[in-house]
C-alpha atoms as a PDB file:
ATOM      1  CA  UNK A   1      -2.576 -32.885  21.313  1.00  0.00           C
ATOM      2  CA  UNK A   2      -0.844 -30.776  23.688  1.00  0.00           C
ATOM      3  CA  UNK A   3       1.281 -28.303  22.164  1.00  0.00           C
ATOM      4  CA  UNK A   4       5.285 -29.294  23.925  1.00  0.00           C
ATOM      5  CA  UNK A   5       7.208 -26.856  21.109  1.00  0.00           C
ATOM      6  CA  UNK A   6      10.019 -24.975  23.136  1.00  0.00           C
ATOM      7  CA  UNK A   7      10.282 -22.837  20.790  1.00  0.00           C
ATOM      8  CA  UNK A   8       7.262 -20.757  21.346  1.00  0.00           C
ATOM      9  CA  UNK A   9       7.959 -18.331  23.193  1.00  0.00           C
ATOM     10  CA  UNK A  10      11.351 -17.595  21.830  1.00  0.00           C
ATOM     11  CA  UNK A  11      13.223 -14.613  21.712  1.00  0.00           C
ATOM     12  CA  UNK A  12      15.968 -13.427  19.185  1.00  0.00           C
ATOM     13  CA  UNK A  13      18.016 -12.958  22.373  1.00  0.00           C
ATOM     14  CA  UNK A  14      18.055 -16.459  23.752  1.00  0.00           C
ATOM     15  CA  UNK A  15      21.710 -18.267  23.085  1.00  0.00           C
ATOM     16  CA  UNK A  16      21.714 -21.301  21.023  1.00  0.00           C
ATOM     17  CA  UNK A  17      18.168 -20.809  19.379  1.00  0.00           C
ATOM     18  CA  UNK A  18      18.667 -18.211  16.432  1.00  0.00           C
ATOM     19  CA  UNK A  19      20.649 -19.464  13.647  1.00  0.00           C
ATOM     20  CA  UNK A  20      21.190 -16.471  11.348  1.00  0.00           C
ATOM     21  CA  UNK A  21      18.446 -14.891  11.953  1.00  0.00           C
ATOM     22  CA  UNK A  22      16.315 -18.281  11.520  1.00  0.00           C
ATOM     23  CA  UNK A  23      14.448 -20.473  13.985  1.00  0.00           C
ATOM     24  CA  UNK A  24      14.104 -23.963  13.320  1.00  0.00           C
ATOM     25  CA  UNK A  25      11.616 -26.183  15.221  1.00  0.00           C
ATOM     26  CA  UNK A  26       9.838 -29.602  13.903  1.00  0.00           C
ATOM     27  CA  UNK A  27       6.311 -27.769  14.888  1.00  0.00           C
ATOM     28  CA  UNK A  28       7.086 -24.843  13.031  1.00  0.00           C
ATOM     29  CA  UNK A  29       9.716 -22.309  11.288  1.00  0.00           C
ATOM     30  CA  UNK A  30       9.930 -18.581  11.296  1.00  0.00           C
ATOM     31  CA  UNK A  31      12.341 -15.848  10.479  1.00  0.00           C
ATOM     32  CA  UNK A  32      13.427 -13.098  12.755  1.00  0.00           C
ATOM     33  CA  UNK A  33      13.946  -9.621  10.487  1.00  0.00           C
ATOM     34  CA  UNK A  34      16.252  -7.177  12.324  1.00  0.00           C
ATOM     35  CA  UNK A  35      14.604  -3.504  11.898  1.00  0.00           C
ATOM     36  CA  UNK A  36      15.527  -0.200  12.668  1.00  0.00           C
ATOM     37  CA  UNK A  37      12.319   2.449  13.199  1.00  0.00           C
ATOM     38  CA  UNK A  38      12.680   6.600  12.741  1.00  0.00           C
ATOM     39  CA  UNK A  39      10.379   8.781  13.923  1.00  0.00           C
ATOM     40  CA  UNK A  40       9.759  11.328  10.698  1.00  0.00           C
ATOM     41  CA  UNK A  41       6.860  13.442  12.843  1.00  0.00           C
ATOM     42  CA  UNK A  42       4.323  13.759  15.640  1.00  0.00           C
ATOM     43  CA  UNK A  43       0.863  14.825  15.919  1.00  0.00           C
ATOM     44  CA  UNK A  44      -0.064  17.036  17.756  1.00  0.00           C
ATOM     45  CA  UNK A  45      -3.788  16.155  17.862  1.00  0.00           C
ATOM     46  CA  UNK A  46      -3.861  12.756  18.323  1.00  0.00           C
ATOM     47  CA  UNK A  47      -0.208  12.446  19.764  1.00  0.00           C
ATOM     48  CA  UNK A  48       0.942   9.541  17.675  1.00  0.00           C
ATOM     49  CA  UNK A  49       4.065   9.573  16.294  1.00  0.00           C
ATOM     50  CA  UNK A  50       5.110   8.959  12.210  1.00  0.00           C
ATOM     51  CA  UNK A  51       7.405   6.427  11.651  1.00  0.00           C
ATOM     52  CA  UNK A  52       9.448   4.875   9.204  1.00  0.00           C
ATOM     53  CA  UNK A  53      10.996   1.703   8.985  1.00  0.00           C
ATOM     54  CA  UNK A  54      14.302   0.020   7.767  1.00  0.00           C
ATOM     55  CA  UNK A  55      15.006  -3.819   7.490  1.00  0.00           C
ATOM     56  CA  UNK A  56      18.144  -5.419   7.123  1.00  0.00           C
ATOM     57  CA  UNK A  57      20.171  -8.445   6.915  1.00  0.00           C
ATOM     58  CA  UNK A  58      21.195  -8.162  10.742  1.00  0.00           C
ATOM     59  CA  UNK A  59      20.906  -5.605  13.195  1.00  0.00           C
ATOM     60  CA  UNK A  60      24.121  -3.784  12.178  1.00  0.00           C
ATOM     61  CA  UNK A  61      22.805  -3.000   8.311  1.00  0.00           C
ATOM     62  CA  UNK A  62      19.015  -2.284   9.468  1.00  0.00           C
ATOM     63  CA  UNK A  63      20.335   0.386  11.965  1.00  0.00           C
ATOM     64  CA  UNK A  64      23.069   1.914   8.918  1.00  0.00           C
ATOM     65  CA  UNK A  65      20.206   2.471   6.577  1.00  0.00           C
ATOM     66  CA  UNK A  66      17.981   3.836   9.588  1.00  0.00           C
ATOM     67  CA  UNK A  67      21.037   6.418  10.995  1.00  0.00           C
ATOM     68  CA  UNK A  68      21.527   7.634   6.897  1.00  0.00           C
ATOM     69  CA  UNK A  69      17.708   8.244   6.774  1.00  0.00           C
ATOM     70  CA  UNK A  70      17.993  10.228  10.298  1.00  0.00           C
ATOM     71  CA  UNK A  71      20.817  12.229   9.211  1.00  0.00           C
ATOM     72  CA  UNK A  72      19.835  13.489   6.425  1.00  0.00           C
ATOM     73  CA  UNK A  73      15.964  14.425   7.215  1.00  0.00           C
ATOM     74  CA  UNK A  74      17.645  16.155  10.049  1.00  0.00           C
ATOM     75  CA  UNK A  75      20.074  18.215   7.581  1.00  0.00           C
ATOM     76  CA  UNK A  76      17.139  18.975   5.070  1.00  0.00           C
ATOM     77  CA  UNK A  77      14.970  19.808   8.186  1.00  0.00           C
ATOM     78  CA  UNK A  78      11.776  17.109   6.894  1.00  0.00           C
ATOM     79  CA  UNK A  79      10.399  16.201  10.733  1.00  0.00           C
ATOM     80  CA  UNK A  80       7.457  17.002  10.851  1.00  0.00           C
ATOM     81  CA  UNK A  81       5.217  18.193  13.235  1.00  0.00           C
ATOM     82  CA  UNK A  82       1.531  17.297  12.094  1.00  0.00           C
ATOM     83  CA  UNK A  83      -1.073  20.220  13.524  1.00  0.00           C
ATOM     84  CA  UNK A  84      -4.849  20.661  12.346  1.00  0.00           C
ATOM     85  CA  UNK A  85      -3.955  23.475  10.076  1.00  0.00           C
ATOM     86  CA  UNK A  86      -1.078  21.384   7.905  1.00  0.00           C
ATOM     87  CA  UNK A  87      -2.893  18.186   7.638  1.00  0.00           C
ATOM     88  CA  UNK A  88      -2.404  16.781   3.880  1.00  0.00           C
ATOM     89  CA  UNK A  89      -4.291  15.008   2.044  1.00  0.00           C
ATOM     90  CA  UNK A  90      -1.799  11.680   3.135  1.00  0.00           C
ATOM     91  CA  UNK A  91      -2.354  12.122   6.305  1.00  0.00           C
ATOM     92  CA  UNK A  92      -5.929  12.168   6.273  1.00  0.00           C
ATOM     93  CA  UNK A  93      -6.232   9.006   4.676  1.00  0.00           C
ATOM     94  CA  UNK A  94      -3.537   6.840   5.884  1.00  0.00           C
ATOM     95  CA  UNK A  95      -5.277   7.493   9.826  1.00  0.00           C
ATOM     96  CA  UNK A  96      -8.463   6.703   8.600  1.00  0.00           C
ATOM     97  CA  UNK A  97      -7.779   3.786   6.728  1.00  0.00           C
ATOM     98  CA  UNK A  98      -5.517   2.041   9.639  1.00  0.00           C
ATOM     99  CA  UNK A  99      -8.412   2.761  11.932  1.00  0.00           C
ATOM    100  CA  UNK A 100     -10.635   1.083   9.844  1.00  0.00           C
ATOM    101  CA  UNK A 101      -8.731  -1.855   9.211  1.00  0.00           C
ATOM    102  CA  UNK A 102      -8.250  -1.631  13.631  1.00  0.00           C
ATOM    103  CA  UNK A 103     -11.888  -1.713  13.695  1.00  0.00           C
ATOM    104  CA  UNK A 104     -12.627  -4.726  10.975  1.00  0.00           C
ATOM    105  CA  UNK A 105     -14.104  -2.273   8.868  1.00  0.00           C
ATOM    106  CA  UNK A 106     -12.261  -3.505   6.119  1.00  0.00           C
ATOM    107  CA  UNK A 107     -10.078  -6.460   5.365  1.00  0.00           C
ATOM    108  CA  UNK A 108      -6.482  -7.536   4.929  1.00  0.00           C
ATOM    109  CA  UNK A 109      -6.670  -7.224   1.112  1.00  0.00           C
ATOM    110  CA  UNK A 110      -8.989  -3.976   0.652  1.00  0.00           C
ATOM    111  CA  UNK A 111      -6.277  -2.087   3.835  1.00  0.00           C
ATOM    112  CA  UNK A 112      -3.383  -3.595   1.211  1.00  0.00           C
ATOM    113  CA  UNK A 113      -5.126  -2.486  -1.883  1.00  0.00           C
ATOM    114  CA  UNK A 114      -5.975   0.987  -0.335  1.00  0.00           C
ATOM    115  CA  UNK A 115      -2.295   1.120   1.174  1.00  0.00           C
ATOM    116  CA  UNK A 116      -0.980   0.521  -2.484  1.00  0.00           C
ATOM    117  CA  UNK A 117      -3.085   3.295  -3.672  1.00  0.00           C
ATOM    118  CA  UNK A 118      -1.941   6.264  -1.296  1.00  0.00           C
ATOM    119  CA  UNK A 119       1.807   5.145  -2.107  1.00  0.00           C
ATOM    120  CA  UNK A 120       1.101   5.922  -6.031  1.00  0.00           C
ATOM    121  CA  UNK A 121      -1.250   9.341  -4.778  1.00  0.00           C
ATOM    122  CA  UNK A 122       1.371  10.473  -2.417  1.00  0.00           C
ATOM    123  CA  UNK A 123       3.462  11.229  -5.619  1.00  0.00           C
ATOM    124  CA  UNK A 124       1.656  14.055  -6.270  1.00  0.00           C
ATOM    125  CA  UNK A 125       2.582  17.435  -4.696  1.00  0.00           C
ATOM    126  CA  UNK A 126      -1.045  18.587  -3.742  1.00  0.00           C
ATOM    127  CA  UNK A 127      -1.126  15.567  -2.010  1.00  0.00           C
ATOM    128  CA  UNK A 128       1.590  16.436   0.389  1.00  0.00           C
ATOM    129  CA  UNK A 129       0.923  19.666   1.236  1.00  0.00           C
ATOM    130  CA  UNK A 130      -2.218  21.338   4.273  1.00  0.00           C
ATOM    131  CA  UNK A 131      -5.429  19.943   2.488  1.00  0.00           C
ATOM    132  CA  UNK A 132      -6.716  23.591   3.470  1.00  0.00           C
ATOM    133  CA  UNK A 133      -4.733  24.764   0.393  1.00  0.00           C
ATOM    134  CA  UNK A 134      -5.583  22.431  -2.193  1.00  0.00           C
ATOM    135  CA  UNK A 135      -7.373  23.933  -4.873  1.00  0.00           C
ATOM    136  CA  UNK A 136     -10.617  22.235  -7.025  1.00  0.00           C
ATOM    137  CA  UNK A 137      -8.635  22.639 -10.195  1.00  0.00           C
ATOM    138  CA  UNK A 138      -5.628  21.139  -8.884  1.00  0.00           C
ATOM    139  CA  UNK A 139      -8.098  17.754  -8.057  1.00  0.00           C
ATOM    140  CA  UNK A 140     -10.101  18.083 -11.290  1.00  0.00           C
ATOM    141  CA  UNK A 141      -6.495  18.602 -13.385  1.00  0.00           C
ATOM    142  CA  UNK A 142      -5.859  15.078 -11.140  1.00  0.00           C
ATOM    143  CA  UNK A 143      -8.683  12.989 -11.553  1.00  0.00           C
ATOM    144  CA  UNK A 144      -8.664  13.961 -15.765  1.00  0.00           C
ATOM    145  CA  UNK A 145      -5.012  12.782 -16.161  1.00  0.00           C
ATOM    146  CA  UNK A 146      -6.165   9.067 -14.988  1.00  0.00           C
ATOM    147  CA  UNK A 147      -9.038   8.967 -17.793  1.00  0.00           C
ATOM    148  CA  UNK A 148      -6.244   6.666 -19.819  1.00  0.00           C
ATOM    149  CA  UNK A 149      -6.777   4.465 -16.555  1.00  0.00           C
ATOM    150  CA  UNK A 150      -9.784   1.464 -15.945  1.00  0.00           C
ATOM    151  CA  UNK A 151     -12.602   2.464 -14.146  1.00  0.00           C
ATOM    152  CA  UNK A 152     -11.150   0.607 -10.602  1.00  0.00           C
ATOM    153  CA  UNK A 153      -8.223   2.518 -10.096  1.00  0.00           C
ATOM    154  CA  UNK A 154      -9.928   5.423 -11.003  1.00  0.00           C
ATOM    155  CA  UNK A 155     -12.924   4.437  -8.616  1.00  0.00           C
ATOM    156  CA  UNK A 156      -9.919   3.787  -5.893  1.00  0.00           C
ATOM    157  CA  UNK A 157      -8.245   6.953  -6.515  1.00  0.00           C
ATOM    158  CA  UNK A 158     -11.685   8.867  -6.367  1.00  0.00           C
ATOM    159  CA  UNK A 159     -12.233   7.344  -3.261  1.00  0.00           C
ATOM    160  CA  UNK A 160      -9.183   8.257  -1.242  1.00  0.00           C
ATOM    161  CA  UNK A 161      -9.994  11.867  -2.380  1.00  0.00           C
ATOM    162  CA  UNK A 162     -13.584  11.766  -0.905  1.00  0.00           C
ATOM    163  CA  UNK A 163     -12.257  10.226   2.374  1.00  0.00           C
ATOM    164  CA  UNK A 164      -9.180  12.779   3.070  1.00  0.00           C
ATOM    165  CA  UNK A 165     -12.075  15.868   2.259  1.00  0.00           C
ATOM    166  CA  UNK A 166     -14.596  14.441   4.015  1.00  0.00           C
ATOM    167  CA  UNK A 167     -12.474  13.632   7.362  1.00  0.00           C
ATOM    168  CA  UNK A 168     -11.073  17.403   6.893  1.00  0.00           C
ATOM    169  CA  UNK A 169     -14.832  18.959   7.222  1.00  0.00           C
ATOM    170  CA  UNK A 170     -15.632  16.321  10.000  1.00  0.00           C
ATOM    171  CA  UNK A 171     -12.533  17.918  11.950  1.00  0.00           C
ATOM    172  CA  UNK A 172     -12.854  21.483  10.950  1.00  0.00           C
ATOM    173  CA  UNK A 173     -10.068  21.753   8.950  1.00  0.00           C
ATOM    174  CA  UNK A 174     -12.031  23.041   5.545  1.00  0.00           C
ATOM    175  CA  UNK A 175     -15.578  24.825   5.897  1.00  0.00           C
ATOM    176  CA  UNK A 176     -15.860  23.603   1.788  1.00  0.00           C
ATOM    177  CA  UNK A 177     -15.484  19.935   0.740  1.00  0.00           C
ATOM    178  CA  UNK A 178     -16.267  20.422  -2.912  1.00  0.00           C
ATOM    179  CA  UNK A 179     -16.094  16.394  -3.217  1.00  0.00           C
ATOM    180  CA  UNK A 180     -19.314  16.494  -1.833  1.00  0.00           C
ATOM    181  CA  UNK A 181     -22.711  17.752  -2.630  1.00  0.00           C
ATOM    182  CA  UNK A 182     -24.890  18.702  -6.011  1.00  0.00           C
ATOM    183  CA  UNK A 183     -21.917  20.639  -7.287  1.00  0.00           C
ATOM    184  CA  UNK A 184     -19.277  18.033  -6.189  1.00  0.00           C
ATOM    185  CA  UNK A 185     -15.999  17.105  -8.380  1.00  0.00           C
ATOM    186  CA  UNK A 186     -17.259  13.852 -10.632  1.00  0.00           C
ATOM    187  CA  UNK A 187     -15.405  10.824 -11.262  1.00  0.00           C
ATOM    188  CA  UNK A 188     -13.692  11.286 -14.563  1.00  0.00           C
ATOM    189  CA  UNK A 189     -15.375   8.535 -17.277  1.00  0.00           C
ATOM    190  CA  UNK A 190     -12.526   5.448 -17.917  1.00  0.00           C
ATOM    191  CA  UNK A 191     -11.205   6.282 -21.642  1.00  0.00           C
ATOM    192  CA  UNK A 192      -8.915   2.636 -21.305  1.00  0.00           C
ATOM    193  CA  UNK A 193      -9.602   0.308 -23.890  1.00  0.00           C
ATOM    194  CA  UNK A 194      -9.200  -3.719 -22.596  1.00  0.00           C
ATOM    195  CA  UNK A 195      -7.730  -6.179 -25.093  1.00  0.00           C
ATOM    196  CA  UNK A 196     -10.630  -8.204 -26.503  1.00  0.00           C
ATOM    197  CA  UNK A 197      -9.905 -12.013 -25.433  1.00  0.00           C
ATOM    198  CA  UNK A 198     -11.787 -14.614 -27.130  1.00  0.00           C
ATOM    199  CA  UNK A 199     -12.644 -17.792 -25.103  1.00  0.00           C
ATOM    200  CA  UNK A 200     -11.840 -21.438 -25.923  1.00  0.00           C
ATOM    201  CA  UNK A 201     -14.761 -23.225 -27.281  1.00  0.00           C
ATOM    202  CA  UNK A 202     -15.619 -27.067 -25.238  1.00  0.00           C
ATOM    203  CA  UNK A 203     -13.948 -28.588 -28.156  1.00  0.00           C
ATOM    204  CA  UNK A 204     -10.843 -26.390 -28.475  1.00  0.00           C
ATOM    205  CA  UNK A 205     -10.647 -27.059 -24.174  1.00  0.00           C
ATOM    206  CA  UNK A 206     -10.796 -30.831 -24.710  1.00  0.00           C
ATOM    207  CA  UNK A 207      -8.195 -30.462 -27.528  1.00  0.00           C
ATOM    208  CA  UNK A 208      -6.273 -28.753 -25.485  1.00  0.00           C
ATOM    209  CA  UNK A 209      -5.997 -30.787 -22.445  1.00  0.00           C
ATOM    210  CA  UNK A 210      -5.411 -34.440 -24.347  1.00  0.00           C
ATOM    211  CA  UNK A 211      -3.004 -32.562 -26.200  1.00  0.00           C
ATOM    212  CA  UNK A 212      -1.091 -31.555 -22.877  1.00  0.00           C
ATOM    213  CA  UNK A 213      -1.795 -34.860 -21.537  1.00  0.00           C
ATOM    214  CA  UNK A 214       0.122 -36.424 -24.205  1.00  0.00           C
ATOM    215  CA  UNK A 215       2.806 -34.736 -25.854  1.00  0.00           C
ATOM    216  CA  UNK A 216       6.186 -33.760 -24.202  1.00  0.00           C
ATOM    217  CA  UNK A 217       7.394 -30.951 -21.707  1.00  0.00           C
ATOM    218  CA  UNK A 218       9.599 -29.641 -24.550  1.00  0.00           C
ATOM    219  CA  UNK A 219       7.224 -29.865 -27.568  1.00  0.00           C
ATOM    220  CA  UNK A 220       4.601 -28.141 -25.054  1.00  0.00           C
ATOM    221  CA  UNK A 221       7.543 -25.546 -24.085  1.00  0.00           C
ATOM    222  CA  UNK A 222       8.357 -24.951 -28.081  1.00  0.00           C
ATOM    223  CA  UNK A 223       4.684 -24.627 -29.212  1.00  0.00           C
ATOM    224  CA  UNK A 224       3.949 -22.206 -26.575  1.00  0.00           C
ATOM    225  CA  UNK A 225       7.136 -19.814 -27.483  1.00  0.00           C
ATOM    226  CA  UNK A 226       6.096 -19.839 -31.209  1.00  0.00           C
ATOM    227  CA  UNK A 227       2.391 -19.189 -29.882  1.00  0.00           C
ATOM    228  CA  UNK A 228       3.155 -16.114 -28.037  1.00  0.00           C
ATOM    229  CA  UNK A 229       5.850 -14.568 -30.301  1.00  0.00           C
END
């Protein structure tokens, strides 16, 4: 069936079709999210620009949050301008991993999961400042405070640190990746402790279900409060 939606092709410009901030259509319905982008740096390498960006409930708010952001990076003096020498350890990673996920070379969920990750790593100051500076003890005194962590996010973490070394010796920013190699850094062993769960027996599941198949939605509610606390 031939598609005959007007709304296709619309634009948030176009009188009479955007009701606050929402198009309506019997085919389909999508929202319209006014943003406001600010260029933070620019690299000088690759010549791609850093950006960050502000959403709002219209165009007016999106562009008030944006102008504060501009204002005061300018008066603290934070734009950067990315060269081969001051490269962090951020950097390094969040370029690869887009271009990966450009490429297909990993999927919606693993460039989300990864994403997620360098948001919680880019807390760290050794993170954030010219990867040619980091020290091994500052990455070993890293990777031991996340033994309290499970072995995933600690595999994840690991990971991100291999990457951002291994691009810097593939573009001749360091001469030593020490996350590589017979005397390489080693991923710290998981001290975390999981909660033991014990699993329903067939009988117990049977129980179970006839029991929620016949009893009410507020003896179900009341057993299951006194269950958990």
């Amino acid at each position: 069936m031939k598609d005959k939606c007007k709304y296709r092709q619309i634009t948030k410009f176009e009188n009479g079709k955007v009701i606050d901030n929402n198009v309506k259509c019997d085919s389909f319905y999508f929202s319209i999210t006014p943003k406001a982008i600010v260029t933070t740096g620019r690299d000088t390498i690759t010549g791609k620009r850093t950006t960050k960006t502000f959403v709002g409930k219209n165009e007016k708010e999106a562009f008030k949050k944006a102008l504060s952001f501009q204002i005061e990076m300018e008066e603290n003096q934070e734009f950067r301008i990315i060269t081969k020498s001051n490269k962090t350890i951020i950097d390094l990673v969040k370029n690869k991993i887009e271009e990966d996920y450009k490429l297909g070379k990993i999927i919606k969920a693993t460039h989300k999961r990864k994403s997620d990750t360098i948001k919680k790593l880019s807390k760290e100051k050794f993170t954030n400042k010219p990867i040619s500076k980091v020290t091994r003890d500052e990455v070993v005194k890293y990777l031991e405070s996340l033994k309290n962590y499970s072995k995933s996010t600690i595999k994840q973490n690991y990971e991100l640190l291999c990457m951002a070394f291994g691009q810097a010796k593939y573009e001749n920013i360091v001469t030593d990746n020490f996350m590589e190699g017979y005397n390489r850094v080693e991923k710290p062993k998981s001290e975390y402790k999981s909660h033991h769960r014990v699993s329903l027996t067939v009988d117990e599941q049977k129980k179970l279900v006839d029991y929620l198949n016949n009893a009410s939605i507020k003896n179900v509610a009341t057993n299951i409060f006194y269950y958990y606390y």
